[in-house]
Protein backbone atom coordinates (compact mmCIF):
# COMPACT_ATOMS: atom_id res chain seq x y z
CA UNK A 1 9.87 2.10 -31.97
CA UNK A 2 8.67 -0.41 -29.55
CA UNK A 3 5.49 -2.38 -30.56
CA UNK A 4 3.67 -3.44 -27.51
CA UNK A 5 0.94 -5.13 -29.25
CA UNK A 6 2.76 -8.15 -29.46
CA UNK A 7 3.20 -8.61 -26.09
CA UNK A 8 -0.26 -10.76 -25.40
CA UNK A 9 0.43 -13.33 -27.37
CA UNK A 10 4.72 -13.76 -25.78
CA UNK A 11 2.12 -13.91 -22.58
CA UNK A 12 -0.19 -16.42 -23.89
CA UNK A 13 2.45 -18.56 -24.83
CA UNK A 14 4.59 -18.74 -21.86
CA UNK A 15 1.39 -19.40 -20.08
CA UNK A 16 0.69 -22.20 -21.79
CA UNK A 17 3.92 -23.77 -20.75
CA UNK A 18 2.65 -24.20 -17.68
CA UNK A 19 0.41 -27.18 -18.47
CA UNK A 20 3.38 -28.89 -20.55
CA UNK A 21 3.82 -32.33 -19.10
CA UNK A 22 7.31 -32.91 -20.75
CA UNK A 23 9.80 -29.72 -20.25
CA UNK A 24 9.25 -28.73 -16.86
CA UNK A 25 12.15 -29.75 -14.14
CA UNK A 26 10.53 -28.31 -10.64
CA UNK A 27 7.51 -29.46 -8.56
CA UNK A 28 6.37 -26.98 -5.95
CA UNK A 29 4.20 -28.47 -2.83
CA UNK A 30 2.16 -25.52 -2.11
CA UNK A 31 -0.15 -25.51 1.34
CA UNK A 32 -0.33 -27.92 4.67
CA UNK A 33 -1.63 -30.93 5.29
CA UNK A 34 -4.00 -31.85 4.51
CA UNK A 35 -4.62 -29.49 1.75
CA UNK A 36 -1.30 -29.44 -0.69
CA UNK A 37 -1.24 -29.01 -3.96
CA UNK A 38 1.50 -29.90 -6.42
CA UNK A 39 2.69 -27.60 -9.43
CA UNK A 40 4.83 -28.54 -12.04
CA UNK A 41 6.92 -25.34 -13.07
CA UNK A 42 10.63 -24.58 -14.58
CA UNK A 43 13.38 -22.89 -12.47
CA UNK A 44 14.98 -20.74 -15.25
CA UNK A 45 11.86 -18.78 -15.57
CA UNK A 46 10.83 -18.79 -11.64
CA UNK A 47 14.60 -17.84 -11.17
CA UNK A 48 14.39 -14.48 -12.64
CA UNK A 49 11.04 -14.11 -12.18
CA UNK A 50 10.88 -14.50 -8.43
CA UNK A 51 14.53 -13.39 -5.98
CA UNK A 52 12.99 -15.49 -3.03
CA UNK A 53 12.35 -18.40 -5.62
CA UNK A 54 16.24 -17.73 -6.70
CA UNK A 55 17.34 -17.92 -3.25
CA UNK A 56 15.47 -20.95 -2.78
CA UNK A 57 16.25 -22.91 -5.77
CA UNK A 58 20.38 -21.48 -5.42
CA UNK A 59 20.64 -24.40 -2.36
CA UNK A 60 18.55 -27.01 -4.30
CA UNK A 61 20.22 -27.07 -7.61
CA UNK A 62 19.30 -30.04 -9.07
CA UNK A 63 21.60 -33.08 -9.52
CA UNK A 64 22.68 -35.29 -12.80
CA UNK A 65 20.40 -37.94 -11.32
CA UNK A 66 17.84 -37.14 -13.14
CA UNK A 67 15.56 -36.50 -9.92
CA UNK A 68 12.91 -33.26 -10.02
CA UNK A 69 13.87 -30.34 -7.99
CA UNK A 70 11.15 -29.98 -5.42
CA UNK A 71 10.57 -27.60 -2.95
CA UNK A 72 7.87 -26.64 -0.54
CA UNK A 73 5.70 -23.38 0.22
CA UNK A 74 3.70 -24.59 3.12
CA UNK A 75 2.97 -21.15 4.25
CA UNK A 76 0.73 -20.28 0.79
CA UNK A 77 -2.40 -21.30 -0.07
CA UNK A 78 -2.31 -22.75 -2.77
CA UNK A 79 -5.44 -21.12 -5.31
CA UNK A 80 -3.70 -18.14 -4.30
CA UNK A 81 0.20 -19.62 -5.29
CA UNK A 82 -2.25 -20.24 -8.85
CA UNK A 83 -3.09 -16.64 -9.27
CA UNK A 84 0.55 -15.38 -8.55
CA UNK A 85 1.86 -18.50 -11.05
CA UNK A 86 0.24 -17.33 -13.66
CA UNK A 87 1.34 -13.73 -13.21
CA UNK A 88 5.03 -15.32 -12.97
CA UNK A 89 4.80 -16.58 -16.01
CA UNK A 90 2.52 -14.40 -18.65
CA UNK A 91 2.93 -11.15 -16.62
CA UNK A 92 -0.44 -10.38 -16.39
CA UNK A 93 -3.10 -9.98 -13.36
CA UNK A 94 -6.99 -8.62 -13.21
CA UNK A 95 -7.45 -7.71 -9.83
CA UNK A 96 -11.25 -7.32 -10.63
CA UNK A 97 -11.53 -10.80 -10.84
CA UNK A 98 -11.17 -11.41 -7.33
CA UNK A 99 -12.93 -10.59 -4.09
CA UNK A 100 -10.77 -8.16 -2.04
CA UNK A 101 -9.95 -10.61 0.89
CA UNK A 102 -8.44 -12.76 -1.87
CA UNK A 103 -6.34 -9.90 -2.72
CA UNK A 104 -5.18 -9.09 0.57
CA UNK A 105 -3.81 -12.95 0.19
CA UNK A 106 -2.42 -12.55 -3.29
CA UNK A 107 -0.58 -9.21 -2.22
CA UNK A 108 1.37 -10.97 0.86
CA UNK A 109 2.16 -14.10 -1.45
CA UNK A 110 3.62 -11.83 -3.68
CA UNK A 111 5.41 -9.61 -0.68
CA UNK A 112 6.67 -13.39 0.33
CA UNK A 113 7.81 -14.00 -3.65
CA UNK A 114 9.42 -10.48 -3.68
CA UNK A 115 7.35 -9.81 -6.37
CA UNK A 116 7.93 -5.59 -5.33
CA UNK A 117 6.04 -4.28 -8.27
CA UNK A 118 3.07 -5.80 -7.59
CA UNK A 119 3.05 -4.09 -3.88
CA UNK A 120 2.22 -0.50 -5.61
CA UNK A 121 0.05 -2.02 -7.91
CA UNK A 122 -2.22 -3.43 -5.56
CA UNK A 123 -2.07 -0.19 -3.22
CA UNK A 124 -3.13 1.57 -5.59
CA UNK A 125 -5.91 -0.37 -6.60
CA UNK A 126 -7.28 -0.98 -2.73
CA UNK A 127 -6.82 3.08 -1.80
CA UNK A 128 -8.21 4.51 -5.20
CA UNK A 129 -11.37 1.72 -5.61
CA UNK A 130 -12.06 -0.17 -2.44
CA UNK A 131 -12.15 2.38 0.00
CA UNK A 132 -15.11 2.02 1.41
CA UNK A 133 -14.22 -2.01 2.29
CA UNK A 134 -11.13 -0.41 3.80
CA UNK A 135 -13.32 1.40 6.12
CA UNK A 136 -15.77 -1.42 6.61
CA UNK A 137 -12.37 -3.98 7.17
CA UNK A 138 -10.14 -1.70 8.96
CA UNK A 139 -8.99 -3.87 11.35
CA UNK A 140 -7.78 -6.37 8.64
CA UNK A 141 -6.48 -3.88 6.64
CA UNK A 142 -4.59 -2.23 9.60
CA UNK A 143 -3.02 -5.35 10.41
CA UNK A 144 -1.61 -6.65 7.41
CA UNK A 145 -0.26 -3.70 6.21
CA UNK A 146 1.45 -2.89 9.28
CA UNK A 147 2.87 -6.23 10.19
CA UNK A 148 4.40 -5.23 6.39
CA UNK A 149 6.92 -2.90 5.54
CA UNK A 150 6.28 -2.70 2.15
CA UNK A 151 2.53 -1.93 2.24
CA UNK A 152 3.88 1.79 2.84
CA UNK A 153 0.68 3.41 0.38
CA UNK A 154 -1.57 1.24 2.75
CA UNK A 155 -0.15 2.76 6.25
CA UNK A 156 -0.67 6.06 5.11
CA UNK A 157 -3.74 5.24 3.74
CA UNK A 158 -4.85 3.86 7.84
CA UNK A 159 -2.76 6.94 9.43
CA UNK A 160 -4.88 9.11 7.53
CA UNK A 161 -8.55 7.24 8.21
CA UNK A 162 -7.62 7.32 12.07
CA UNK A 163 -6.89 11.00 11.99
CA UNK A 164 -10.10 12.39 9.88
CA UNK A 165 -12.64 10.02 10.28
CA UNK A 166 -11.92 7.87 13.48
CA UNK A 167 -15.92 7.81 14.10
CA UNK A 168 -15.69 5.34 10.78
CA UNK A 169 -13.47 2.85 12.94
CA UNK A 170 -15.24 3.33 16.23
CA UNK A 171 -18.62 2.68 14.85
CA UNK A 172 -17.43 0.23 12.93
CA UNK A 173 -19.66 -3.50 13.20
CA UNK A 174 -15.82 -4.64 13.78
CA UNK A 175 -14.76 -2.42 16.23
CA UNK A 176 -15.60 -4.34 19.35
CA UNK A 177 -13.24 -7.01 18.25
CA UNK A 178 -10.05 -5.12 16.94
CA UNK A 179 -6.97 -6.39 18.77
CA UNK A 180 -6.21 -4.48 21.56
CA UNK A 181 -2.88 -3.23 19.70
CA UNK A 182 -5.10 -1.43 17.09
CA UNK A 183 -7.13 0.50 19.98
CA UNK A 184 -3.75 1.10 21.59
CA UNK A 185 -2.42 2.97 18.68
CA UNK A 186 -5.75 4.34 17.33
CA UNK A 187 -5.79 6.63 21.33
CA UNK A 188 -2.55 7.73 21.33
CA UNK A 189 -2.60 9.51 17.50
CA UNK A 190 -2.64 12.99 18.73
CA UNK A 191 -4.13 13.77 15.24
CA UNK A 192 -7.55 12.11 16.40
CA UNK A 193 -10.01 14.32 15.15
CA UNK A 194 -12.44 13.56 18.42
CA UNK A 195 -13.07 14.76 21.69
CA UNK A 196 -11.67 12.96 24.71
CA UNK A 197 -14.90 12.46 26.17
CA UNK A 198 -16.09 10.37 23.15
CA UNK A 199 -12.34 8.64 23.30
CA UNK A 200 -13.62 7.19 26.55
CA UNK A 201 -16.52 6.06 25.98
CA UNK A 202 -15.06 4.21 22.95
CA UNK A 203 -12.36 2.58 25.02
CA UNK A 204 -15.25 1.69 27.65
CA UNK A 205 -17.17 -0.14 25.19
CA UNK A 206 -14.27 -2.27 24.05
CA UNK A 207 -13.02 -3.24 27.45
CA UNK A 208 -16.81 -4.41 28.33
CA UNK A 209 -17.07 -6.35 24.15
CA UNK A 210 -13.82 -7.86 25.64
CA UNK A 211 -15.83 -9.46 28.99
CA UNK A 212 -19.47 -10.48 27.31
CA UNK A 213 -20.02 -11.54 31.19
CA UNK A 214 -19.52 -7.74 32.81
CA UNK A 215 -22.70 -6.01 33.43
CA UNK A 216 -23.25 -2.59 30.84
CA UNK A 217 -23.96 -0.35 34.04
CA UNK A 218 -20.93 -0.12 36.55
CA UNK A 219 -22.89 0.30 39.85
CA UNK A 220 -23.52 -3.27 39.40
CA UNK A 221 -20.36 -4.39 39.00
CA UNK A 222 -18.57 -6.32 42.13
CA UNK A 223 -15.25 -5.81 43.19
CA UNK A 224 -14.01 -8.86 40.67
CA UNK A 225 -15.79 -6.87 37.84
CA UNK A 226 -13.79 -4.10 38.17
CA UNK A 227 -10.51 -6.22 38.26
CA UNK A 228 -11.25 -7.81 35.30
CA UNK A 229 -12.23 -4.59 33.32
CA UNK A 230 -8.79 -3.05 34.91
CA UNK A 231 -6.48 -5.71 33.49
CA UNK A 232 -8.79 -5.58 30.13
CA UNK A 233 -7.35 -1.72 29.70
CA UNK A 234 -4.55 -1.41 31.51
CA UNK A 235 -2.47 -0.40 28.48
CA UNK A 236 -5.31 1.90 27.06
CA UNK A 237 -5.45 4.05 29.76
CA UNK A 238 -2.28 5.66 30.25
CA UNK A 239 -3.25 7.12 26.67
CA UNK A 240 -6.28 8.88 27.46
CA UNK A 241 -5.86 12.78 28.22
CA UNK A 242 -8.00 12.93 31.36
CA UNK A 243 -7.71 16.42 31.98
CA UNK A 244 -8.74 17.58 28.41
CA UNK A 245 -12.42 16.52 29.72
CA UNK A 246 -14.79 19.07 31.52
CA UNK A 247 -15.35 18.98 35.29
CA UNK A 248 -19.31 17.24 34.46
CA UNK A 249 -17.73 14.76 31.85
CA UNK A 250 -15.33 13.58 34.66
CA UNK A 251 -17.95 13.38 37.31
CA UNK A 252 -20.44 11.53 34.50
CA UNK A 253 -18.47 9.57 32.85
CA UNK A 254 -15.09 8.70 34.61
CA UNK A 255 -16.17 8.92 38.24
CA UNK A 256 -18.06 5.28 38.12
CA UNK A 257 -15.36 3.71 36.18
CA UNK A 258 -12.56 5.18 39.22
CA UNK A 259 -11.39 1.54 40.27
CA UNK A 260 -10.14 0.92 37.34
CA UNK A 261 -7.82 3.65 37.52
CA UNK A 262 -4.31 3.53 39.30
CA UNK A 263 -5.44 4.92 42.72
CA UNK A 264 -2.57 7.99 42.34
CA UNK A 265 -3.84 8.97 39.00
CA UNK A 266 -7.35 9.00 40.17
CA UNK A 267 -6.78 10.90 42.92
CA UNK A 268 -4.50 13.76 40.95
CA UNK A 269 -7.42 13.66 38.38
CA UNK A 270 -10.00 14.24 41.47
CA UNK A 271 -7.63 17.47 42.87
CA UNK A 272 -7.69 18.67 39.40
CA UNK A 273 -11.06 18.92 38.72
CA UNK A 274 -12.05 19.65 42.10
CA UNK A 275 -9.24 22.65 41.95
CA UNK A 276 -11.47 25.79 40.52
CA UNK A 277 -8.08 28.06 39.83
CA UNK A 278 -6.88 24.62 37.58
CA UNK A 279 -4.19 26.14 35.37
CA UNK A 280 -4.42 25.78 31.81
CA UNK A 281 -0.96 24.34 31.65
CA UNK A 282 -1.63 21.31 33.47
CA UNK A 283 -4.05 20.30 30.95
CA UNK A 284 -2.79 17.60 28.89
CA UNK A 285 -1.56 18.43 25.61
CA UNK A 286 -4.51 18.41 23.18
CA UNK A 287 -5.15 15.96 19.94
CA UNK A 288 -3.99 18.32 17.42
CA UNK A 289 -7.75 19.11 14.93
CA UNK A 290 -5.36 18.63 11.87
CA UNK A 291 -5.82 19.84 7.76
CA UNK A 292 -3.90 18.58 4.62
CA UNK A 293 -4.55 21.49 2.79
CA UNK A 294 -3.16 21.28 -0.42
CA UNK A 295 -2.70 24.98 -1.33
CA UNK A 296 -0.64 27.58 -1.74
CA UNK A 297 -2.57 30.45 -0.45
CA UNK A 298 -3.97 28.93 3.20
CA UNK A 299 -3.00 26.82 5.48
CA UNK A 300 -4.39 24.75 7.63
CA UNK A 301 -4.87 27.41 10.44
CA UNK A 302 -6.89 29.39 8.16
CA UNK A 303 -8.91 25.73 6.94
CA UNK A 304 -9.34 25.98 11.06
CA UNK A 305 -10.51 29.65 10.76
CA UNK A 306 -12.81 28.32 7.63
CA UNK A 307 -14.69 25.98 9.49
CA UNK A 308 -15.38 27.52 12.23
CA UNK A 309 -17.25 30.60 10.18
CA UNK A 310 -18.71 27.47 8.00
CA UNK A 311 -20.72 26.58 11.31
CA UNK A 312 -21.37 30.04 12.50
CA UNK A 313 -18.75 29.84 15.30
CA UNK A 314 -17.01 32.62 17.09
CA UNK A 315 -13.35 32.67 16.68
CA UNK A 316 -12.85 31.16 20.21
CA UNK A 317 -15.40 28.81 19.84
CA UNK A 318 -14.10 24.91 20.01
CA UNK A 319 -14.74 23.54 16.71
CA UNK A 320 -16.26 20.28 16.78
CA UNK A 321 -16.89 19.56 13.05
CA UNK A 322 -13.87 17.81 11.14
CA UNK A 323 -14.12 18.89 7.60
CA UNK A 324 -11.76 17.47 4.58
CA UNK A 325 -10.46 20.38 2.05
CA UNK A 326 -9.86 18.72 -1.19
CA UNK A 327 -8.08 20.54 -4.27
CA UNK A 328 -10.03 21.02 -7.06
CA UNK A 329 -9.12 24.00 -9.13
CA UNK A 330 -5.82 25.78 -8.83
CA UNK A 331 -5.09 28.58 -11.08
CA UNK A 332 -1.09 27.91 -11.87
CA UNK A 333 -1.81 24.48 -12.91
CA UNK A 334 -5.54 24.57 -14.44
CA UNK A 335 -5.48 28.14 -15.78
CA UNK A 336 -2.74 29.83 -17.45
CA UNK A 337 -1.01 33.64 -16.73
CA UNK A 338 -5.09 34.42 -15.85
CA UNK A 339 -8.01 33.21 -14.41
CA UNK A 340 -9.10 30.95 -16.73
CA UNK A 341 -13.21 31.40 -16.56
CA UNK A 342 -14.07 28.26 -18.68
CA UNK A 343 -11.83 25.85 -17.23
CA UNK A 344 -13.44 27.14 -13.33
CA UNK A 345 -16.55 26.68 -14.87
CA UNK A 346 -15.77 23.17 -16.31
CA UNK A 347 -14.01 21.44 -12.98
CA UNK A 348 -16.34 23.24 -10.39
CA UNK A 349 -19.91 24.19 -11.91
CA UNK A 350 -21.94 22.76 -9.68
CA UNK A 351 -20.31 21.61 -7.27
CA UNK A 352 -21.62 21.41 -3.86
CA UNK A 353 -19.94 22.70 -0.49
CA UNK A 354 -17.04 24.60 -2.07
CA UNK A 355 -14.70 27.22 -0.73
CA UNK A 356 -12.66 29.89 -3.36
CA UNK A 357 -10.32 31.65 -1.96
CA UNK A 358 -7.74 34.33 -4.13
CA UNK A 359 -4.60 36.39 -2.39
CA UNK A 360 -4.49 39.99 -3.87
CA UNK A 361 -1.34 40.52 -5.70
CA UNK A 362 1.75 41.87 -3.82
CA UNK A 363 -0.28 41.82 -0.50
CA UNK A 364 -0.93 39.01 2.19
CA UNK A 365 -5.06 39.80 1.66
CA UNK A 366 -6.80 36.72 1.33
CA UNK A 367 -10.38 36.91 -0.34
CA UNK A 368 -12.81 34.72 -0.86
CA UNK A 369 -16.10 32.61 -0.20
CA UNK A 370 -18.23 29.76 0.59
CA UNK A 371 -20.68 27.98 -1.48
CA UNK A 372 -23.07 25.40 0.07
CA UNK A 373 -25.45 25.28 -2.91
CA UNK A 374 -27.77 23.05 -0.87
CA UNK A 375 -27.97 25.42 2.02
CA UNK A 376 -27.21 28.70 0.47
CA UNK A 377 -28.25 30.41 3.74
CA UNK A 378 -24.77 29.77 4.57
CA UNK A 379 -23.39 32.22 1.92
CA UNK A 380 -24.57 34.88 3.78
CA UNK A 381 -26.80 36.39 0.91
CA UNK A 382 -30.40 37.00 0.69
CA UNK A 383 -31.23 36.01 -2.89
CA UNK A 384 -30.89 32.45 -3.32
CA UNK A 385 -30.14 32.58 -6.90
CA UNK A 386 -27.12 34.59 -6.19
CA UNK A 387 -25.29 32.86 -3.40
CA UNK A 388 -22.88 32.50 -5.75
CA UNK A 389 -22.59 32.18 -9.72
CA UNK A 390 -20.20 31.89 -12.27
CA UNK A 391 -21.61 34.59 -15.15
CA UNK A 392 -20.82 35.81 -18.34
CA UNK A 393 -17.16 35.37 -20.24
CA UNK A 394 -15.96 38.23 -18.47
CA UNK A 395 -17.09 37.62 -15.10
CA UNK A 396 -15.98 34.59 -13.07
CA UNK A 397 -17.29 33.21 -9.43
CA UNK A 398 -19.56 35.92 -7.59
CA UNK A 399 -20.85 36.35 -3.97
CA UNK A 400 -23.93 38.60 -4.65
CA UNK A 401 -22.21 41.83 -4.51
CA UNK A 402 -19.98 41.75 -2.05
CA UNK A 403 -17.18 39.60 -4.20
CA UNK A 404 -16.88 39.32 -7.98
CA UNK A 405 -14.37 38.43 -10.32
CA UNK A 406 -13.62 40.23 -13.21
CA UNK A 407 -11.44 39.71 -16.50
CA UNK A 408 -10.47 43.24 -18.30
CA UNK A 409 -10.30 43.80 -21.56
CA UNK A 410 -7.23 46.79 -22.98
CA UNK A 411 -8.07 47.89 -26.36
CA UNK A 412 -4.69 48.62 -28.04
């Protein structure tokens, strides 16, 4: 039996040794000029601690002349080289100590370090508790952890914000002043839950935040004007799907912007609207409304089909509300061989804007129903009180009358 409670104090100790003026046998510069810092350390421990550090210290072995082993890590700063020190040496790191930007830094000193199992670590930390400055920060977030390979937790993590909630990057305060490469790859998701009218507008905006000098309305802009907004989105605009807009969103919006436009694709995009018979199939290929539905009874065509009746839409109807479908009871894995009544009423009672849906045994009949709680109009019922409700021990999740569940009882 291991006994992990005397782990703090090993810690403690070797943590100490870093302020020991007599054993150590490395110095480590640590920033530029004119802000350096020297740290005394010892290579043994930074050695297996560290495989860049062991790469590093395997060509400066030191010598029998009694000279210090130094080497240099211009390219940290060095409070943060401090932080990832101490972890080095006593194992141990509070990331709630620390504002987030610091640790952004402290994650790509330790990607630098090949410190690997700190990568997760921090991921983890940044996706599950610091969303929100994710959001908020996007653009910084969206470049470090793609100019990283090993911030894999924290690309999925962006992937996934462009594709739901790209109105959270586009509205951003920051947005005007994300790098070009970020807009680039933020049009082109065919996941983007957004209409290509708004897309647009969006890329519009950025091109003029670009040229502070350009005039906001475009029949005052001169022939130089246009140039310059051309060249600002010249590689944003073979990424936007022209002829997924209407006939009076081209004419509004597009129309004053055409000189900015190669002259042949503003002139195919003019026969194509202008063309009344326009086929369907020379539309471009539309940004895919997508749903991670964790379930096994619907997928995400049916999350589509969902939706839509959530907003009172006719089947046909274009949906233009993105909603998220989050897990949060599932029979096989919260229940047991039957519906387990108490454990429903313990992970969903009162919860707000929920969907239940059930298959009927050996058939491919889904049932089911929504519960808005704070709109129970949408229910469909005309008492209030019984939009829907969870009642006695025998009776689980109800939609007035026209869906209960039942458990049965056989007497034997």
């Amino acid at each position: 039996m291991v006994d992990n409670r005397l782990l703090p104090k090993l810690s403690q100790d070797l943590l100490e040794i870093l302020n020991d003026e007599e054993y150590y046998d490395i110095t480590i510069e640590v920033g530029n000029d004119p802000y350096v810092k020297v740290f005394r350390a010892h290579m043994v421990i930074l050695s297996y601690r560290s495989p860049y550090l062991r790469r590093i210290l395997s060509t400066n072995k030191k010598k029998n002349d009694e000279v210090l082993t130094n080497i240099k890590l211009s390219n940290i700063i060095p409070e943060i080289f401090h932080i990832v020190l101490r972890y080095i040496y006593g194992g141990e790191i509070s990331l709630e100590e620390y504002d987030i930007s610091d640790i952004i830094k402290i994650m790509i000193t330790a990607k630098e370090l090949s410190l690997q199992e700190l990568i997760p670590y921090f991921e983890s930390f940044l996706v599950e508790n610091k969303a929100n400055w994710i959001e908020q920060n996007f653009d910084l977030i969206y470049q470090t952890c793609f100019e990283n390979d090993s911030f894999l937790e924290l690309q999925k993590c962006c992937k996934d914000l462009i594709s739901k909630e790209p109105n959270k990057i586009f509205n951003s305060p920051n947005f005007s002043s994300i790098p070009e490469k970020l807009l680039v790859m933020l049009i082109q998701n065919n996941n983007l839950q957004i209409d290509e009218n708004q897309v647009w507008e969006y890329v519009i905006k950025w091109g003029l935040a670009q040229n502070p000098e350009l005039p906001s309305d475009p029949t005052s802009f001169s022939k130089e004007d246009f140039s310059i907004l051309k060249n600002t989105l010249q590689q944003c605009i073979p990424f936007i799907k022209f002829r997924n807009l209407t006939s009076k969103e081209f004419l509004k919006k597009v129309k004053p912007y055409k000189k900015i436009l190669p002259k042949e694709l503003y002139n195919d995009l003019l026969d194509y609207f202008l063309d009344d018979d326009n086929d369907l199939a020379k539309r471009s290929k539309p940004r895919t409304k997508s749903y991670n539905i964790d379930s096994i009874i619907i997928t995400f065509q049916h999350a589509e089909l969902i939706s839509k009746w959530i907003d009172r839409l006719e089947i046909t109807d274009k949906l233009t509300t993105s909603y998220e479908f989050k897990l949060l009871y599932r029979d096989s894995c919260d229940g047991s061989s039957e519906f387990n009544f108490n454990k429903f009423r313990e992970i969903c009672e009162n919860k707000s804007r929920t969907v239940i849906v059930t298959k009927v045994k050996d058939s491919n009949e889904i049932l089911g129903g929504y519960n808005p709680i704070d709109n129970y109009v949408l229910s469909r019922v005309e008492d209030e009180d019984l939009a829907i409700y969870c009642g006695a021990c025998n009776l689980g999740p109800a939609f007035d009358d026209d869906l209960r569940y039942y458990r049965y009882y056989r007497r034997i």
